[in-house]
Protein backbone atom coordinates (compact mmCIF):
# COMPACT_ATOMS: atom_id res chain seq x y z
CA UNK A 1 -13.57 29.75 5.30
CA UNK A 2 -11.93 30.15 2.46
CA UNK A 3 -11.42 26.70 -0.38
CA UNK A 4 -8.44 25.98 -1.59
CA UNK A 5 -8.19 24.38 -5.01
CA UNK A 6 -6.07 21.02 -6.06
CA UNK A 7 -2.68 21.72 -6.97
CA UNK A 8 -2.27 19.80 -10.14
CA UNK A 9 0.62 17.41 -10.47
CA UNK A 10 3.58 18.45 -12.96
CA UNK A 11 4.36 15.27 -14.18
CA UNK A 12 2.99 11.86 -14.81
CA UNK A 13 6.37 10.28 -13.45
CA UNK A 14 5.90 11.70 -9.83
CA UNK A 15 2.38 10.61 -9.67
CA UNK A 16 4.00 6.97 -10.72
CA UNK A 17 1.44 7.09 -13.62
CA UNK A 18 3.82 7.45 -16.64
CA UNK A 19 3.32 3.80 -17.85
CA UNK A 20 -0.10 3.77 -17.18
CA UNK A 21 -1.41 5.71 -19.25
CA UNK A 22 -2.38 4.83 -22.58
CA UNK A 23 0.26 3.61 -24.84
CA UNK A 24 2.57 2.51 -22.04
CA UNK A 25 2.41 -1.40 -20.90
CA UNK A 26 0.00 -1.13 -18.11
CA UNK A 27 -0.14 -4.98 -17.27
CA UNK A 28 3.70 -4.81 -16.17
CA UNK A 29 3.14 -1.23 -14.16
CA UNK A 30 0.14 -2.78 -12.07
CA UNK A 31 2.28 -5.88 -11.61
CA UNK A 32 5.11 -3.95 -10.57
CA UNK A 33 3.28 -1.25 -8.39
CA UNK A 34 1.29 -4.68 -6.69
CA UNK A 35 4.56 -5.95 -6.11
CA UNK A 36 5.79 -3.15 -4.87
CA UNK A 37 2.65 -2.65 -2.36
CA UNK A 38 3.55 -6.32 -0.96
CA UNK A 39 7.18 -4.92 -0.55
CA UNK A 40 6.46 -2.42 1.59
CA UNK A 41 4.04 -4.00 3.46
CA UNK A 42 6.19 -6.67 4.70
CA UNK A 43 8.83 -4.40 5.15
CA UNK A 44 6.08 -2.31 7.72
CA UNK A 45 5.22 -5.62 9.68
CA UNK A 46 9.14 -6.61 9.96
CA UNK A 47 9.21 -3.27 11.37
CA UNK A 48 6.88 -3.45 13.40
CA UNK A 49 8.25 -6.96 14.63
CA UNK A 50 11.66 -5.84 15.28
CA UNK A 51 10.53 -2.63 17.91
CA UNK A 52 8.55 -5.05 19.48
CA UNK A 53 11.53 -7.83 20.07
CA UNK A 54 13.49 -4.60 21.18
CA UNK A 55 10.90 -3.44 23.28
CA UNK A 56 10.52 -7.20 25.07
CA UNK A 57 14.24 -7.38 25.38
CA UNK A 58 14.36 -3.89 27.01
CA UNK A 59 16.22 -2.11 24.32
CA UNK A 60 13.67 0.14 24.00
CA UNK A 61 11.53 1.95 26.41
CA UNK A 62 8.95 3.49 24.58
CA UNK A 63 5.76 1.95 23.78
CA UNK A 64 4.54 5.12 21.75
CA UNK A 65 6.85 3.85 19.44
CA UNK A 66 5.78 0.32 19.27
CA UNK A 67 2.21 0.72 19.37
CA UNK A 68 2.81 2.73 16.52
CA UNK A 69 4.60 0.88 14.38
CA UNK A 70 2.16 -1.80 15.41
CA UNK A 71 -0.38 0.21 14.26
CA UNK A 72 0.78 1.07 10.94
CA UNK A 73 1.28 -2.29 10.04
CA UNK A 74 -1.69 -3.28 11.33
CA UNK A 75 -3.43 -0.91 9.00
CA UNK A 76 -1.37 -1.86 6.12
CA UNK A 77 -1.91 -5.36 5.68
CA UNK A 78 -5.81 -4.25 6.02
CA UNK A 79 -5.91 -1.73 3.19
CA UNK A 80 -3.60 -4.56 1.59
CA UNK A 81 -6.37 -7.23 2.23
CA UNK A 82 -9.29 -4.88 1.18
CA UNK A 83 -7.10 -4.67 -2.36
CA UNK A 84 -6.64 -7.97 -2.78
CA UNK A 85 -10.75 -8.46 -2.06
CA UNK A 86 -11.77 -5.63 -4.48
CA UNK A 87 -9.72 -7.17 -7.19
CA UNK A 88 -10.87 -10.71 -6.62
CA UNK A 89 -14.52 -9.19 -6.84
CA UNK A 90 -13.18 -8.13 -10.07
CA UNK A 91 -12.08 -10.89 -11.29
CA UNK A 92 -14.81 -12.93 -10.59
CA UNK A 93 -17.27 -10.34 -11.69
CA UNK A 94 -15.70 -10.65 -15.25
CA UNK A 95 -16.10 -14.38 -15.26
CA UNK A 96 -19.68 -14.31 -14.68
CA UNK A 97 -19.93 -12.06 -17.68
CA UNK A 98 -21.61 -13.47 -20.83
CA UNK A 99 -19.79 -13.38 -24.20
């Protein structure tokens, strides 16, 4: 079994990590990607919504699809939710610090 190493990334700007990076404003690049994150993740459960309604109204016939974009959603918002708790733990672990 042969191990393959990690490709390394060429550029900061494909990993989305330009403005991260020291120097760059970081506070409006986790804003933005957050904002982003909450973007997509409604746009997954409207999705998801919309094959269902087609699937009810017999537009559709699959339910591989549906259960799938069901799914996906589904597992969005809770990797969503799981951010939002890991940063709140954060927050509120700072506030407990002494100065």
């Amino acid at each position: 079994m042969a191990i393959e190493t990690i490709s390394s990334i060429s550029s900061l700007e494909q990993a989305g990590l330009s403005s991260v990076m020291p120097g760059g404003n970081s506070q409006q690049a986790f804003s933005t990607q957050l904002l982003a994150e909450f973007n997509q993740v409604n746009q997954k459960m409207l999705h998801a919504e919309a094959t269902l309604q087609d699937f009810a109204a017999g537009k559709s016939g699959n339910i591989h699809h549906v259960m799938l974009a069901l799914e996906d959603a589904k597992l969005s918002f809770q990797l969503l939710a799981q951010v939002r708790n890991k940063l709140l733990e954060g927050y509120q672990e700072v506030l407990r610090m002494q100065i």
